[in-house]
Protein backbone atom coordinates (compact mmCIF):
# COMPACT_ATOMS: atom_id res chain seq x y z
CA UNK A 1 62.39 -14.54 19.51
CA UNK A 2 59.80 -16.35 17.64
CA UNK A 3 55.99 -15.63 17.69
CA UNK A 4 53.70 -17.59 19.21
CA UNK A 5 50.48 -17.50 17.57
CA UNK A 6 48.45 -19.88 19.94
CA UNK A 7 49.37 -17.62 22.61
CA UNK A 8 48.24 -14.59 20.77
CA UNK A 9 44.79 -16.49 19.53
CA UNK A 10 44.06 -17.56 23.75
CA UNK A 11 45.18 -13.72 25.27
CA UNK A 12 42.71 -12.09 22.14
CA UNK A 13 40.23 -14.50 22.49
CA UNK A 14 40.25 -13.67 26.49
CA UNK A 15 40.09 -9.94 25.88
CA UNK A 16 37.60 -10.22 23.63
CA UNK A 17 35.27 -12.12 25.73
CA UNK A 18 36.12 -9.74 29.07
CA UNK A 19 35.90 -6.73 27.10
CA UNK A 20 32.27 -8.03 26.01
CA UNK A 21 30.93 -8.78 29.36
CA UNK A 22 32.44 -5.54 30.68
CA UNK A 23 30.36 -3.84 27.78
CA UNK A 24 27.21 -5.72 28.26
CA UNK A 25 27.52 -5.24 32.22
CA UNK A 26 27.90 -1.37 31.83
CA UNK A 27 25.28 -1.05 29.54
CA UNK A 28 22.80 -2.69 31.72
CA UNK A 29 24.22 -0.95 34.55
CA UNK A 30 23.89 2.77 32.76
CA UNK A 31 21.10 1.84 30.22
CA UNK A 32 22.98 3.84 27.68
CA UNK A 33 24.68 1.86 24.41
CA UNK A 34 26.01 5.14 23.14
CA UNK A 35 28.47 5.56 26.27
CA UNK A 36 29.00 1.80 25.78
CA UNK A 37 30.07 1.45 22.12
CA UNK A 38 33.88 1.69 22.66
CA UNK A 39 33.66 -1.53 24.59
CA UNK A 40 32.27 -3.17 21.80
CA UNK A 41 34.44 -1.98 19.68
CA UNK A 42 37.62 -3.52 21.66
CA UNK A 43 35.84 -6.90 21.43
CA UNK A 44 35.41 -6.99 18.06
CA UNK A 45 38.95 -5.81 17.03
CA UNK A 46 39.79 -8.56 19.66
CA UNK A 47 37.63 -11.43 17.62
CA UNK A 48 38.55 -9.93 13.56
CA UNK A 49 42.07 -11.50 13.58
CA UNK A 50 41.34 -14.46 15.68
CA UNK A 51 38.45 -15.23 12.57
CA UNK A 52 40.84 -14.08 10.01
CA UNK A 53 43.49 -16.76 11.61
CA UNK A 54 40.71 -19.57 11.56
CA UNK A 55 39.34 -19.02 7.96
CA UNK A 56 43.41 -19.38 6.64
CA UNK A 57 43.78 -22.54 8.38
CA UNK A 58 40.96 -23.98 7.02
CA UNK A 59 41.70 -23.16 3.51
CA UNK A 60 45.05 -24.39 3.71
CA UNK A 61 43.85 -27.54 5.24
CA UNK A 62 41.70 -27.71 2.27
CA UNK A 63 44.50 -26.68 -0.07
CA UNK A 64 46.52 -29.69 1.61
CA UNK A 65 43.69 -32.24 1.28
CA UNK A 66 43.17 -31.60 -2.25
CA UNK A 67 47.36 -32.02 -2.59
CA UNK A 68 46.81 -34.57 -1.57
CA UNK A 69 44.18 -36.13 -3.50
CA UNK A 70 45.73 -35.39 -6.72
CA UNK A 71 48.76 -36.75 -5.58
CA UNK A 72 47.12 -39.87 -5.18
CA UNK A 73 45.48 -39.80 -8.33
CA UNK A 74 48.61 -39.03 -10.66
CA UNK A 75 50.76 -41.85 -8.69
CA UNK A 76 51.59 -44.21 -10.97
CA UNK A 77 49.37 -47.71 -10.42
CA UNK A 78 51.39 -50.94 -10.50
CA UNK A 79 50.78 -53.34 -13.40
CA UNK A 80 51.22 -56.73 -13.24
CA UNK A 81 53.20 -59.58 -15.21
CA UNK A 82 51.68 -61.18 -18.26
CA UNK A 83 54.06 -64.13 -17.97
CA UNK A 84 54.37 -64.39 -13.95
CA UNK A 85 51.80 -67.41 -13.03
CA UNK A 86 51.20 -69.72 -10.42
């Protein structure tokens, strides 16, 4: 069975944002953070791998286009014929 990251990223990205309502609903309901904090806490461990995940696919999308760019610059340009006229 294979992972599927994109349906790890949308089910933690849902928690996350449920788990922070719930903890901003309860703490306006009680008025007491303290009680709260766990909540919190499950939203953020929710939202640290989902920006861990994002900041390695843009560096390797940076890694690529640079690859890429010296790729270009190292091929080999074409040089024309002295003798070939028209």
């Amino acid at each position: 069975m294979k992972f599927d990251k994109s349906l790890a990223r949308t089910v933690l990205m849902a928690l996350g944002v449920v788990s922070f309502v719930i903890g901003v609903y309860q703490t306006v309901l009680q008025k007491d953070l303290g009680r709260n904090y766990w909540i919190f806490m499950v939203s953020l461990a929710c939202w640290l791998p989902l920006n861990y995940w994002r900041q390695q696919d843009a560096r390797r999308a940076k890694e690529a286009e640079v690859a890429q760019q010296v790729a270009e610059l190292n091929r080999p340009k074409k040089q024309k014929k002295k003798g070939a006229r028209r």
